[in-house]
PDB file of N, CA and C in Angstrom:
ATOM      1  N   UNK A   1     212.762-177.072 -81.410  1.00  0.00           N
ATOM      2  CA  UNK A   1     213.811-176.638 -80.515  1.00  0.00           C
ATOM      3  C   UNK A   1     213.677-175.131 -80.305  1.00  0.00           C
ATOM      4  N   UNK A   2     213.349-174.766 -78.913  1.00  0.00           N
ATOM      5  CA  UNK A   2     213.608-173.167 -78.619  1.00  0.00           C
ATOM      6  C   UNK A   2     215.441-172.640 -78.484  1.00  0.00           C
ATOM      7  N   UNK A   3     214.820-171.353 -78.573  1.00  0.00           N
ATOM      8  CA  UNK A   3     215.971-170.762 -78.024  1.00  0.00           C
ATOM      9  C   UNK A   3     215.795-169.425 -77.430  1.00  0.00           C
ATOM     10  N   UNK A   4     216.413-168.686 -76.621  1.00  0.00           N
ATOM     11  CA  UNK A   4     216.101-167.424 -75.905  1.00  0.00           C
ATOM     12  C   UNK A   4     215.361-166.291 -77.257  1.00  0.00           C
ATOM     13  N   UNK A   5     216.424-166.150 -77.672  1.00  0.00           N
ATOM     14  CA  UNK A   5     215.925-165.669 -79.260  1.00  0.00           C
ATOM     15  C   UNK A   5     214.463-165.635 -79.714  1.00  0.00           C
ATOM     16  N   UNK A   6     213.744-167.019 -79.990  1.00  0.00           N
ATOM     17  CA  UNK A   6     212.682-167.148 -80.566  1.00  0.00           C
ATOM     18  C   UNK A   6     211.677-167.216 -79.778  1.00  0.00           C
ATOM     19  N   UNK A   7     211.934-167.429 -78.487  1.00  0.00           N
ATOM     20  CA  UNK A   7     210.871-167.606 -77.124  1.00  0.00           C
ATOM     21  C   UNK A   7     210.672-165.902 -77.151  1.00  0.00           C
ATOM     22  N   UNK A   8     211.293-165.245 -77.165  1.00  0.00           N
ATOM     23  CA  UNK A   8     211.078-163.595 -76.682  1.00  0.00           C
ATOM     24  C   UNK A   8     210.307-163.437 -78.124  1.00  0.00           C
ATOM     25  N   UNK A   9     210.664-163.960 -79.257  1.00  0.00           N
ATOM     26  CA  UNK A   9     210.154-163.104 -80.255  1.00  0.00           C
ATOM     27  C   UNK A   9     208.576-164.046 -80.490  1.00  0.00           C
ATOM     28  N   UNK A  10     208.235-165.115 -79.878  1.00  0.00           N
ATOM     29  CA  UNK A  10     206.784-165.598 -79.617  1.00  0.00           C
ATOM     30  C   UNK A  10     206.468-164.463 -78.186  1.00  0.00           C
ATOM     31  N   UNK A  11     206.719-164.757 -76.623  1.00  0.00           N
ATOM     32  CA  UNK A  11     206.205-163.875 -76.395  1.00  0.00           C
ATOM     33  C   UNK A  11     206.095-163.078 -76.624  1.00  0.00           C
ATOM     34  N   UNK A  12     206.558-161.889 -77.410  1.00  0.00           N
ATOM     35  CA  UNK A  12     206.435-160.363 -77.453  1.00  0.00           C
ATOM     36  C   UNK A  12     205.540-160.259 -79.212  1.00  0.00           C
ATOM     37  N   UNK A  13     205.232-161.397 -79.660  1.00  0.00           N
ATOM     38  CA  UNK A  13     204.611-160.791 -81.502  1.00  0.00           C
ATOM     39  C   UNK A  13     203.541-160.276 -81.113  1.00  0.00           C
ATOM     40  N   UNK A  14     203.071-159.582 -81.415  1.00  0.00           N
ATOM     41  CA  UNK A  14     201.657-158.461 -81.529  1.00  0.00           C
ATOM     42  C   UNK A  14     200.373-159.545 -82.159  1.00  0.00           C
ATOM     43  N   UNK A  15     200.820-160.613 -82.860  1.00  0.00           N
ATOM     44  CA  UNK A  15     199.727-161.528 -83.518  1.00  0.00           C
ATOM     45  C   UNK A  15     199.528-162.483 -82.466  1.00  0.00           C
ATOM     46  N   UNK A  16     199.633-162.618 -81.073  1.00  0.00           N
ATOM     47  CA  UNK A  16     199.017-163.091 -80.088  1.00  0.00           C
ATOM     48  C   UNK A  16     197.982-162.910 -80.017  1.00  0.00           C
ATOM     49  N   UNK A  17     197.139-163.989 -79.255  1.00  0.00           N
ATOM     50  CA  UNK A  17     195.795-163.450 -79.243  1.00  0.00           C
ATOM     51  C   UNK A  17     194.808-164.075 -77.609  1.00  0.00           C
ATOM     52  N   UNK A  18     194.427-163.611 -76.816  1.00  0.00           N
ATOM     53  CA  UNK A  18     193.917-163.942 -76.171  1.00  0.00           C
ATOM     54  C   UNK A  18     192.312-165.163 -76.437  1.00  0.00           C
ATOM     55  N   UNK A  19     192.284-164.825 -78.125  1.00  0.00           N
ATOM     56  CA  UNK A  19     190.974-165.312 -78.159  1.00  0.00           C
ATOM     57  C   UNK A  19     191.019-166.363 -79.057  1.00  0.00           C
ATOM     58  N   UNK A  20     192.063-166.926 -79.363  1.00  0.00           N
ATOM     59  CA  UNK A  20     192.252-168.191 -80.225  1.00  0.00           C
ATOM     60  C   UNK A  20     193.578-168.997 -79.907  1.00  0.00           C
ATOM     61  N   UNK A  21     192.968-170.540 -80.129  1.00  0.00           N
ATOM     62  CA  UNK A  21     194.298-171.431 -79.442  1.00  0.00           C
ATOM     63  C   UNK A  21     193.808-172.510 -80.688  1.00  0.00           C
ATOM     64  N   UNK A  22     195.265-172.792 -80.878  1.00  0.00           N
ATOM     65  CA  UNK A  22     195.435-174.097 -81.165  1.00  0.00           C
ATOM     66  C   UNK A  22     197.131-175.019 -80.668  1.00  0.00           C
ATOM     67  N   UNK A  23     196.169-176.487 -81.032  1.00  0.00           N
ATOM     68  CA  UNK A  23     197.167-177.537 -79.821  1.00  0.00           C
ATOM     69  C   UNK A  23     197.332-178.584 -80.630  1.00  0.00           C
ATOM     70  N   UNK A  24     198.123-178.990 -80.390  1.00  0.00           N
ATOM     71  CA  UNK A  24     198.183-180.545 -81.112  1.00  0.00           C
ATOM     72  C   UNK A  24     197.686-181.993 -80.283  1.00  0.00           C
ATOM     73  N   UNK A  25     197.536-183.112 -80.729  1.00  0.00           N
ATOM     74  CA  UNK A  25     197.302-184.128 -79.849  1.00  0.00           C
ATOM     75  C   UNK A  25     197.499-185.447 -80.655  1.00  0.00           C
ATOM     76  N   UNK A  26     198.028-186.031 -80.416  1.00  0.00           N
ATOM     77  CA  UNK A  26     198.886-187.558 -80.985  1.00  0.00           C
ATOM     78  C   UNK A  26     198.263-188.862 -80.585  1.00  0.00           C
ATOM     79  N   UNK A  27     197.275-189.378 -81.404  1.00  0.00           N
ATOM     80  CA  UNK A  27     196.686-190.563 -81.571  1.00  0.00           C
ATOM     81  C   UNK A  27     196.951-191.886 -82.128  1.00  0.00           C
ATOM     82  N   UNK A  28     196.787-192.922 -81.283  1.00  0.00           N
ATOM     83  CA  UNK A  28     197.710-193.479 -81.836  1.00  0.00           C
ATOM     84  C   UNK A  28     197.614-194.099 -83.051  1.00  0.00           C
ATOM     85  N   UNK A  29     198.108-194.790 -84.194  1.00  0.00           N
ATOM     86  CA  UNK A  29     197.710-194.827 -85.391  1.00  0.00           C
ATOM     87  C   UNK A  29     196.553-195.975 -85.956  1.00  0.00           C
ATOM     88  N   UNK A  30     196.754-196.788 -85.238  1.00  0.00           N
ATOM     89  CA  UNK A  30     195.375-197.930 -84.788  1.00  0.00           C
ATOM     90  C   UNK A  30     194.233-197.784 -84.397  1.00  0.00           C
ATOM     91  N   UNK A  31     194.450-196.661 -83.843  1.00  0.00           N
ATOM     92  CA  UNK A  31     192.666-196.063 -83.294  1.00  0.00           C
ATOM     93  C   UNK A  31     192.371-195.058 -83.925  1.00  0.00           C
ATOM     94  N   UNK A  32     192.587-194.949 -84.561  1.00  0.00           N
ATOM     95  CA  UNK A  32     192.231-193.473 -85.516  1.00  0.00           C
ATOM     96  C   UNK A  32     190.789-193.733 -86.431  1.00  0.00           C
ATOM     97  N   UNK A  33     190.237-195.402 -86.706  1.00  0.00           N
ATOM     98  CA  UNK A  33     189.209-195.269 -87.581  1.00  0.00           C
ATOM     99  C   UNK A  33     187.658-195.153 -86.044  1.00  0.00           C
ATOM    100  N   UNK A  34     188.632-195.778 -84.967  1.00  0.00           N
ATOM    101  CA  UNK A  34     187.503-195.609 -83.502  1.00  0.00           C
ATOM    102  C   UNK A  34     187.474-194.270 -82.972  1.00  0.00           C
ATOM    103  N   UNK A  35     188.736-193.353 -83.235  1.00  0.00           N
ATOM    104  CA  UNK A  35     188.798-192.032 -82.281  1.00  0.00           C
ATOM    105  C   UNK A  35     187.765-191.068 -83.440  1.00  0.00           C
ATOM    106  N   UNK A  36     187.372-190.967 -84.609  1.00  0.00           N
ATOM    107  CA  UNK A  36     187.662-190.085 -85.381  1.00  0.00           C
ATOM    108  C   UNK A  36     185.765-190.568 -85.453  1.00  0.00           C
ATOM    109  N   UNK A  37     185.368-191.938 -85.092  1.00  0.00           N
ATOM    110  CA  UNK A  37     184.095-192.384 -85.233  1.00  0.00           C
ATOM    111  C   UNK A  37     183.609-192.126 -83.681  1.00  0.00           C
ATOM    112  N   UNK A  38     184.369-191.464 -82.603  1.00  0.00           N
ATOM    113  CA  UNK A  38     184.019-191.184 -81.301  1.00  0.00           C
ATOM    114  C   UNK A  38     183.261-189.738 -81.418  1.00  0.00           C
ATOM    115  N   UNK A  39     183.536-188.708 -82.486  1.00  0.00           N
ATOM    116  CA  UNK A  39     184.182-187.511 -82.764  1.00  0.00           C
ATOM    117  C   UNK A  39     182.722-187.410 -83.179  1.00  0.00           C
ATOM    118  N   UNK A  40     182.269-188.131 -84.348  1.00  0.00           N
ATOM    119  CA  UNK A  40     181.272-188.363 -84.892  1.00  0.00           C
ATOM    120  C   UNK A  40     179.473-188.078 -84.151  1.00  0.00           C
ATOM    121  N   UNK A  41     179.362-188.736 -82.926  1.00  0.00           N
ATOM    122  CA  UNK A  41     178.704-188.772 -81.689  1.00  0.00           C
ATOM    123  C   UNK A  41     179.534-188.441 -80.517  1.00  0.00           C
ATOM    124  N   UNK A  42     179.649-186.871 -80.189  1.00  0.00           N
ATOM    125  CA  UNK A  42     179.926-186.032 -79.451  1.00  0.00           C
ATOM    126  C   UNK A  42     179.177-186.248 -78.245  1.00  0.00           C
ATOM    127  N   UNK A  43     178.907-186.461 -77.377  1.00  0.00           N
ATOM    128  CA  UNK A  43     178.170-186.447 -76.173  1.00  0.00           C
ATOM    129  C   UNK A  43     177.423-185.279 -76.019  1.00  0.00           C
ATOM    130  N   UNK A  44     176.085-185.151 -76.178  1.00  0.00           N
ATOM    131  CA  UNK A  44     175.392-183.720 -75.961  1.00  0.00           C
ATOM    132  C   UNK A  44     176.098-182.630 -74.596  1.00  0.00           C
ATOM    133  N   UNK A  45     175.888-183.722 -73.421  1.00  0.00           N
ATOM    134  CA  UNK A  45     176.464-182.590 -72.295  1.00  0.00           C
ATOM    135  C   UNK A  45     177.841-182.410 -72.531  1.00  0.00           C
ATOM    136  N   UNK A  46     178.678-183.036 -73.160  1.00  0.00           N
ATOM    137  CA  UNK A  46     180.121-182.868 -73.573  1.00  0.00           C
ATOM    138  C   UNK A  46     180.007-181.574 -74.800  1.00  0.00           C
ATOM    139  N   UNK A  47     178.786-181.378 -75.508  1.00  0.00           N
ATOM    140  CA  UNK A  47     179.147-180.060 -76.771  1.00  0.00           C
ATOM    141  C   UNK A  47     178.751-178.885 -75.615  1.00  0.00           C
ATOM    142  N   UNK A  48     177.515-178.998 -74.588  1.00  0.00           N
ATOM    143  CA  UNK A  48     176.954-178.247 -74.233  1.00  0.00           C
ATOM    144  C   UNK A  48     178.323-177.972 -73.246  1.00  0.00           C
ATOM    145  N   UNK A  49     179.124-178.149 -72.402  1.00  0.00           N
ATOM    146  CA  UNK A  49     179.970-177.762 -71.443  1.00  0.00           C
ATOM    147  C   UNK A  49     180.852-176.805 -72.344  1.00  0.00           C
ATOM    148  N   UNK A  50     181.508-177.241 -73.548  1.00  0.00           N
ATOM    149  CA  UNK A  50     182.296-176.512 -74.180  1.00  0.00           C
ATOM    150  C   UNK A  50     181.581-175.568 -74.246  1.00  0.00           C
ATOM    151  N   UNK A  51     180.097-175.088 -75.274  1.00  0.00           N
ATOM    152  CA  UNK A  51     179.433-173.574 -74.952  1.00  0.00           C
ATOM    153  C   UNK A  51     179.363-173.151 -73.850  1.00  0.00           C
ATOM    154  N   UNK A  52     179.215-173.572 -72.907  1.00  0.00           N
ATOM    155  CA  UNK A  52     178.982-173.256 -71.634  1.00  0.00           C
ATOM    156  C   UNK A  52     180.379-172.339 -70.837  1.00  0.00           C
ATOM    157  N   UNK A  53     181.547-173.107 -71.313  1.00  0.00           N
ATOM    158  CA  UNK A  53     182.493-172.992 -71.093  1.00  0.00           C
ATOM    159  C   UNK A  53     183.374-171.699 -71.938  1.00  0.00           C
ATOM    160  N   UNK A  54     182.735-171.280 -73.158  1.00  0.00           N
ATOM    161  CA  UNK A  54     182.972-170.167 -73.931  1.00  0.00           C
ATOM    162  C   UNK A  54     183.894-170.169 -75.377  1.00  0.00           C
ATOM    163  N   UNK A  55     183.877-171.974 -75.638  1.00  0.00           N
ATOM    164  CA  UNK A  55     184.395-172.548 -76.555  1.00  0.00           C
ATOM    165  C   UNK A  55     183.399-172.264 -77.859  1.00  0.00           C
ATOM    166  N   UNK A  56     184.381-171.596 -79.331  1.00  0.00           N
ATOM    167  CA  UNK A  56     183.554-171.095 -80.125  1.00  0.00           C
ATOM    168  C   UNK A  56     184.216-172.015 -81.542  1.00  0.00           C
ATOM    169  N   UNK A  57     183.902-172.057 -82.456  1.00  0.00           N
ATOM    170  CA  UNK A  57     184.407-172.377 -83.430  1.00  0.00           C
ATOM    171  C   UNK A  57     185.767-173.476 -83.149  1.00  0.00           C
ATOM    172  N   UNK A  58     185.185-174.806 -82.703  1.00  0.00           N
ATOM    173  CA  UNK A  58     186.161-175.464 -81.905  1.00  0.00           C
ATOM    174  C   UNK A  58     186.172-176.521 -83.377  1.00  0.00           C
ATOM    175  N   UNK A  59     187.023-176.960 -83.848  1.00  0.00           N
ATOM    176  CA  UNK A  59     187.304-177.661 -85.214  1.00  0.00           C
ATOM    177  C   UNK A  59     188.999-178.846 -84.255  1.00  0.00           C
ATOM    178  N   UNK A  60     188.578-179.890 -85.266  1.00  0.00           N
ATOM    179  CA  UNK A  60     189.743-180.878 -84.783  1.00  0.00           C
ATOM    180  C   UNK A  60     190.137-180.975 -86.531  1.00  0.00           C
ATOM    181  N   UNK A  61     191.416-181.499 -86.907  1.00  0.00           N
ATOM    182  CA  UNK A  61     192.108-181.899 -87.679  1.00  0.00           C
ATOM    183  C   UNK A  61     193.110-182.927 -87.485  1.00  0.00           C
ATOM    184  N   UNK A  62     192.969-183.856 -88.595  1.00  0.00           N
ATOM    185  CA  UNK A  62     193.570-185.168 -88.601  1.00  0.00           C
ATOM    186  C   UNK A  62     194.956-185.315 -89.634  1.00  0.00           C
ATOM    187  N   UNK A  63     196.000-185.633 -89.623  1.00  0.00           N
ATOM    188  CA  UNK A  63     196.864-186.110 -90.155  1.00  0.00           C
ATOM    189  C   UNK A  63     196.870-187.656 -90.000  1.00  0.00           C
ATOM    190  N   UNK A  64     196.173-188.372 -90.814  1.00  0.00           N
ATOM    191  CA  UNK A  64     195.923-190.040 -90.765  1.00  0.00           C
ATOM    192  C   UNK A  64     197.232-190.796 -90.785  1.00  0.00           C
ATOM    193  N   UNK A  65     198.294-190.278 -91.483  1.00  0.00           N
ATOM    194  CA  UNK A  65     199.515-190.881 -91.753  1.00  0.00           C
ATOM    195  C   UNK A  65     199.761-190.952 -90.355  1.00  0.00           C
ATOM    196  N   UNK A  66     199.644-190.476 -89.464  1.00  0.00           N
ATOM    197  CA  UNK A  66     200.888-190.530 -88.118  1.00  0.00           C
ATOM    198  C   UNK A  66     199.741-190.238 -87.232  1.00  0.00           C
ATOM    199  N   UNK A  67     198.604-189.939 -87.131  1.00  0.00           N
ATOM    200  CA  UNK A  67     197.435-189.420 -85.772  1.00  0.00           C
ATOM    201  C   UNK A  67     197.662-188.208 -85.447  1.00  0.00           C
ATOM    202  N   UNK A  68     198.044-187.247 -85.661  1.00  0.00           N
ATOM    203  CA  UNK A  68     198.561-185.925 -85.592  1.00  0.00           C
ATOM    204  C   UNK A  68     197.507-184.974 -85.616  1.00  0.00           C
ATOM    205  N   UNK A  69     196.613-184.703 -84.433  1.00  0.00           N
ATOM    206  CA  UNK A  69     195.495-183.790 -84.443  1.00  0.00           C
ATOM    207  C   UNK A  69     195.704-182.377 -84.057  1.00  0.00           C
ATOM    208  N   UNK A  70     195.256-181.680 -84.854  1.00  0.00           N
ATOM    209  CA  UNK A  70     195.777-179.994 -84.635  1.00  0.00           C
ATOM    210  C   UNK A  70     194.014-179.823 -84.011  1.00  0.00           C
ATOM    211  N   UNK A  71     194.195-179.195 -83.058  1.00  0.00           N
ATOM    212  CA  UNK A  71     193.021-178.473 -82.737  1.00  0.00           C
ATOM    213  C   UNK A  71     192.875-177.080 -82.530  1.00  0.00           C
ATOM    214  N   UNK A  72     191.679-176.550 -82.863  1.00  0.00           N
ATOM    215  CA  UNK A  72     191.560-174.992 -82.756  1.00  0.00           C
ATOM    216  C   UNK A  72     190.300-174.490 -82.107  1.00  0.00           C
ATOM    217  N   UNK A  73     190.230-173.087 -81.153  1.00  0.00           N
ATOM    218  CA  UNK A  73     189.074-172.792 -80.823  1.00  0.00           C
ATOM    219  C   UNK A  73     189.539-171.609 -80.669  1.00  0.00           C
ATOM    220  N   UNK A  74     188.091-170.921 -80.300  1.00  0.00           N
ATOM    221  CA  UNK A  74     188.387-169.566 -80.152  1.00  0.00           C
ATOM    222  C   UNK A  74     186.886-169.211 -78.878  1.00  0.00           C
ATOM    223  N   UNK A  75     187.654-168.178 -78.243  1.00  0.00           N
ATOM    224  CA  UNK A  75     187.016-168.034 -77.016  1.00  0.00           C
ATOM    225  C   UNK A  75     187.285-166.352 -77.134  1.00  0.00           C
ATOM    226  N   UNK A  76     186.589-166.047 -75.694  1.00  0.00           N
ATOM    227  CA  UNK A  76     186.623-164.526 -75.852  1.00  0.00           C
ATOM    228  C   UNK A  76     187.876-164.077 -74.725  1.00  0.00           C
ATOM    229  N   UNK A  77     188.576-165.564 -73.794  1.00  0.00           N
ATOM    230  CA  UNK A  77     189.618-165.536 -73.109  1.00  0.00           C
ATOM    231  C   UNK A  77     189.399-167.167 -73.273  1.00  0.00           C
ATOM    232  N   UNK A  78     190.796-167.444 -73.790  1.00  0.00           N
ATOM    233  CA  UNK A  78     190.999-168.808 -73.825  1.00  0.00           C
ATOM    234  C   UNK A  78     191.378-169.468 -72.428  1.00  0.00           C
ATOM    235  N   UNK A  79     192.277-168.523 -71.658  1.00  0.00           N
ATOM    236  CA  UNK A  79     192.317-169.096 -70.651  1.00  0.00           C
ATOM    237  C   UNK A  79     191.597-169.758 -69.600  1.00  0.00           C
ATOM    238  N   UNK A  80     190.649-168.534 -69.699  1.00  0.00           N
ATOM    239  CA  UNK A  80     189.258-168.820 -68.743  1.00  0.00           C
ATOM    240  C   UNK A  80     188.650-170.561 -69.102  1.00  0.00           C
ATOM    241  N   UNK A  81     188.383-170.230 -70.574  1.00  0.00           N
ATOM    242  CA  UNK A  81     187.335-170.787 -70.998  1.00  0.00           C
ATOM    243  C   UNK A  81     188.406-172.444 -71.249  1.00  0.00           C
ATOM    244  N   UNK A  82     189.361-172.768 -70.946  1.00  0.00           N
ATOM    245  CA  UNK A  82     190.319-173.484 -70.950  1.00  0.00           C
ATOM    246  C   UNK A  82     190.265-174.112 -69.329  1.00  0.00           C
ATOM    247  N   UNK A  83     190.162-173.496 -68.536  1.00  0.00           N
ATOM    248  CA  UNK A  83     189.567-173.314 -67.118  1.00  0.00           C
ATOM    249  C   UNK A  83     188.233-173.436 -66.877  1.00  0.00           C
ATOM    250  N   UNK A  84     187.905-173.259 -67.797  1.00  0.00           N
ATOM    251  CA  UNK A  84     186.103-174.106 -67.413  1.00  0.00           C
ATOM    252  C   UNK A  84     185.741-175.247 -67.516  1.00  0.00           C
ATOM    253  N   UNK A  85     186.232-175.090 -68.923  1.00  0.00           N
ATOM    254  CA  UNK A  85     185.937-176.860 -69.657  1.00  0.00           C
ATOM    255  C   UNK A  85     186.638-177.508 -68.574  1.00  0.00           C
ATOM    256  N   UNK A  86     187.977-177.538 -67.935  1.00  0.00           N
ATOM    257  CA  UNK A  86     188.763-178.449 -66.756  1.00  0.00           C
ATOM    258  C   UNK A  86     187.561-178.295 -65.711  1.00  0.00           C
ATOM    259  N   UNK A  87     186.379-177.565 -64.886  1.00  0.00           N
ATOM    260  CA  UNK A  87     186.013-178.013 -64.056  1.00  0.00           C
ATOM    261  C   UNK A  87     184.932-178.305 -64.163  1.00  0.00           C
ATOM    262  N   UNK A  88     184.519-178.694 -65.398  1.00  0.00           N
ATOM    263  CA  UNK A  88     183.270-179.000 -65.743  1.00  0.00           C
ATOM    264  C   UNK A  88     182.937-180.476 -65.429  1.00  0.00           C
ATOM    265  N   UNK A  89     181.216-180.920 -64.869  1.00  0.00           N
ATOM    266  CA  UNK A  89     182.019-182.415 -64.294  1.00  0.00           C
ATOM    267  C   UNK A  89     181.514-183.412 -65.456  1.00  0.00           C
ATOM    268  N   UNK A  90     181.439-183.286 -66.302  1.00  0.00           N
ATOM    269  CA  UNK A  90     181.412-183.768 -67.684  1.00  0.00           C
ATOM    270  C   UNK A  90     182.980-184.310 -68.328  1.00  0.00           C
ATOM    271  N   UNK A  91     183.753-183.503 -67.595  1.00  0.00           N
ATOM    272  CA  UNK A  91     185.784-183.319 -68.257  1.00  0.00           C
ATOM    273  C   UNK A  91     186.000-184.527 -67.983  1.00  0.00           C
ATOM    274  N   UNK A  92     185.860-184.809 -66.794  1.00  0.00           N
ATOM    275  CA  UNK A  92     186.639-186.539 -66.552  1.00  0.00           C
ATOM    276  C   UNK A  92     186.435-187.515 -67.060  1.00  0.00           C
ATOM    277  N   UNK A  93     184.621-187.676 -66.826  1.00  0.00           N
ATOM    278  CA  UNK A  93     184.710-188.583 -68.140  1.00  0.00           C
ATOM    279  C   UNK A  93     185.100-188.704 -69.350  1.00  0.00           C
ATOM    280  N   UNK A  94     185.003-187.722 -69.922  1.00  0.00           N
ATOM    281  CA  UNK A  94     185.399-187.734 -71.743  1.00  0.00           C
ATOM    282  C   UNK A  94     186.357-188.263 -71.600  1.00  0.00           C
ATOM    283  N   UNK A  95     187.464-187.505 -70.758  1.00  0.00           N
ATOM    284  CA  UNK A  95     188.958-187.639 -70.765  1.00  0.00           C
ATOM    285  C   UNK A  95     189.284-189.185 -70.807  1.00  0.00           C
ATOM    286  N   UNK A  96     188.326-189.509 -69.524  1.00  0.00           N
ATOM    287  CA  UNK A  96     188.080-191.006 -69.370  1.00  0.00           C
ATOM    288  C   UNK A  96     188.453-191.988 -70.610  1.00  0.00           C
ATOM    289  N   UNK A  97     187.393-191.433 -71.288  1.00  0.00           N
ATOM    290  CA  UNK A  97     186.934-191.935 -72.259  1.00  0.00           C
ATOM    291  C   UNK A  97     187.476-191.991 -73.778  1.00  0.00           C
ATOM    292  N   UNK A  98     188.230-191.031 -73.828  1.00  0.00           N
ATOM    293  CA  UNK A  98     189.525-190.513 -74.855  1.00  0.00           C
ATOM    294  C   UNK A  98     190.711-191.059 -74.744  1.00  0.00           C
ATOM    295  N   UNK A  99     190.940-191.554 -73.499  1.00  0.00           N
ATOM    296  CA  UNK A  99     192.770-191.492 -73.038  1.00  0.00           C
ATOM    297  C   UNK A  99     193.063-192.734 -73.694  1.00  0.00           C
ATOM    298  N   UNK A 100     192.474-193.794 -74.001  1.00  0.00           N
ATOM    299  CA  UNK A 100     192.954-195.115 -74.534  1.00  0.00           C
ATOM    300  C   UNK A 100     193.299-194.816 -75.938  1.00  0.00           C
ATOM    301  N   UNK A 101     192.750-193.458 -76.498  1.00  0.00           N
ATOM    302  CA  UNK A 101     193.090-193.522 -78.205  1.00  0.00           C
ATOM    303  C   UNK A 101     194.831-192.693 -78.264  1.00  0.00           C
ATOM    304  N   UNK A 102     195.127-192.257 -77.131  1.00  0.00           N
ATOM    305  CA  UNK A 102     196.182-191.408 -77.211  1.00  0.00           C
ATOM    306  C   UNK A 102     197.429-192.493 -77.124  1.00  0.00           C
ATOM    307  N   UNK A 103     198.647-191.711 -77.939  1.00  0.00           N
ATOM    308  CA  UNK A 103     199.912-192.801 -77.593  1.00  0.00           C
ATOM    309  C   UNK A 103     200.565-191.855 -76.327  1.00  0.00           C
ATOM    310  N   UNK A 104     201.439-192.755 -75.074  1.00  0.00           N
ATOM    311  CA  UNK A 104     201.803-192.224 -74.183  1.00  0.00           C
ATOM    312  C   UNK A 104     202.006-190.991 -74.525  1.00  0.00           C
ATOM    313  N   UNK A 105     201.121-189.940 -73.248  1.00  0.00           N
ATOM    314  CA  UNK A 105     201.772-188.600 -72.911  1.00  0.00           C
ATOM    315  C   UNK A 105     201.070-187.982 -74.219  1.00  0.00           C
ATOM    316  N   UNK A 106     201.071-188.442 -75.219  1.00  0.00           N
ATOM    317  CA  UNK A 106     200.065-187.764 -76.834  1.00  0.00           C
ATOM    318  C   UNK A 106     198.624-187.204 -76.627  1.00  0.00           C
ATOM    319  N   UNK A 107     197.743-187.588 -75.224  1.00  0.00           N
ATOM    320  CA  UNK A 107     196.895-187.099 -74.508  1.00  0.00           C
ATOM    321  C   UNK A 107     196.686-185.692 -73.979  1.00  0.00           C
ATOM    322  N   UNK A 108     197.936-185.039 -73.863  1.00  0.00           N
ATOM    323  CA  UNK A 108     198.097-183.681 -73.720  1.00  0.00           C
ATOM    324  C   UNK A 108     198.258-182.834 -74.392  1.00  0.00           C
ATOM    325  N   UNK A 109     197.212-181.774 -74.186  1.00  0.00           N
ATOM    326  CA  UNK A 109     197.366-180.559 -75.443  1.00  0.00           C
ATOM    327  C   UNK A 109     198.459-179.777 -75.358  1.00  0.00           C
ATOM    328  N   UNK A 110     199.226-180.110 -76.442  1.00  0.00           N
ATOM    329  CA  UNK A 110     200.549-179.091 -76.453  1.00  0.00           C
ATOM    330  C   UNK A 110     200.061-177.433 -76.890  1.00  0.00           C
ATOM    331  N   UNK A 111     199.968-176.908 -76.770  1.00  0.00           N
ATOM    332  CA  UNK A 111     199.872-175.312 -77.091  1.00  0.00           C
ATOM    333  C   UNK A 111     200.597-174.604 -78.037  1.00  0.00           C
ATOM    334  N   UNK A 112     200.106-174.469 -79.568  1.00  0.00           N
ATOM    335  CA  UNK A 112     201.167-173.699 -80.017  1.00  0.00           C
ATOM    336  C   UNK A 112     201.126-172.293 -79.901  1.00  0.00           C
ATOM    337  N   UNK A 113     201.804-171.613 -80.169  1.00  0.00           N
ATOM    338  CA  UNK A 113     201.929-170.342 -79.644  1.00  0.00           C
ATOM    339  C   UNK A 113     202.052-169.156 -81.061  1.00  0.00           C
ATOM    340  N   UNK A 114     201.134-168.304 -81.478  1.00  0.00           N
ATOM    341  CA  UNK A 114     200.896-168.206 -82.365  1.00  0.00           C
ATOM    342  C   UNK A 114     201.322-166.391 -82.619  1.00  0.00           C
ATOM    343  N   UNK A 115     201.607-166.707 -83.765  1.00  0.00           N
ATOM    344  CA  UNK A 115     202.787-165.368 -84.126  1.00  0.00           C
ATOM    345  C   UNK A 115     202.417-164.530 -85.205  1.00  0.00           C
ATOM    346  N   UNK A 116     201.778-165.139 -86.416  1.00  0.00           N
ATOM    347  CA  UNK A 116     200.772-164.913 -87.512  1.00  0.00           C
ATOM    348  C   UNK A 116     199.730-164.416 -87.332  1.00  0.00           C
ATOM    349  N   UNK A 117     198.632-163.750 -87.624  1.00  0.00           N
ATOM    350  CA  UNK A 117     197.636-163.855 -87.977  1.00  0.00           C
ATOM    351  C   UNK A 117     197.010-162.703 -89.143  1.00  0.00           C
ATOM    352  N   UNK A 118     196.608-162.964 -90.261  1.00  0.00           N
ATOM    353  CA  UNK A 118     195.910-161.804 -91.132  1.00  0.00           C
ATOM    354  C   UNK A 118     194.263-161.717 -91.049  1.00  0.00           C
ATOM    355  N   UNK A 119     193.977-160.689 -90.396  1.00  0.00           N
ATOM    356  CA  UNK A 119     192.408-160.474 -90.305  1.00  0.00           C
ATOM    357  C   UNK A 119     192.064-160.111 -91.486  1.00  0.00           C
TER     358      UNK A 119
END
């Protein structure tokens, strides 16, 4: 739950970062031994678009109890490179190809917004 309060004090923390994101994504709990064995055999032009795209240290994480995937990457502008991977023509398919493991709407990367960080 936001509030005016905590939205100003995420936009404005100084531990923002243009060059690292992480998101969550909600799988559903039945497909988790097929999504996680999809993960396994990455599609070559699917790793190569993400470099291509300026995706660095891209790591997924699983919470098995519930499908609860935290994902993280780091780019040198996430936005951009968030904007690449989308027009890359490699994106649709995967997506394609991903969307049956998601529970409704759990397909979309939520964005957390990050306030921490110790270098």
């Amino acid at each position: 739950m936001s509030t005016p309060d905590l939205d100003h004090l995420l936009a404005t923390s100084t531990a923002r970062s243009p060059h690292r994101c992480c998101f969550l994504l909600h799988v559903r709990p039945e497909k988790l031994p097929e999504y996680v064995a999809a993960h396994q055999e990455v599609w070559e032009e699917m790793r190569e678009a993400l470099t291509a795209a300026g995706w660095r240290n891209y790591s997924l994480f699983l919470r098995p109890e519930d499908g609860m995937v935290v994902g993280y990457f780091e780019a040198e502008d996430v936005d951009a490179a968030q904007d690449a991977i989308s027009r890359a023509g490699i994106s649709p398919r995967w997506e394609a190809a991903m969307r049956e493991y998601f529970v409704p709407g759990g397909g979309e990367k939520q964005i957390l917004p990050q306030y921490f960080h110790l270098a």
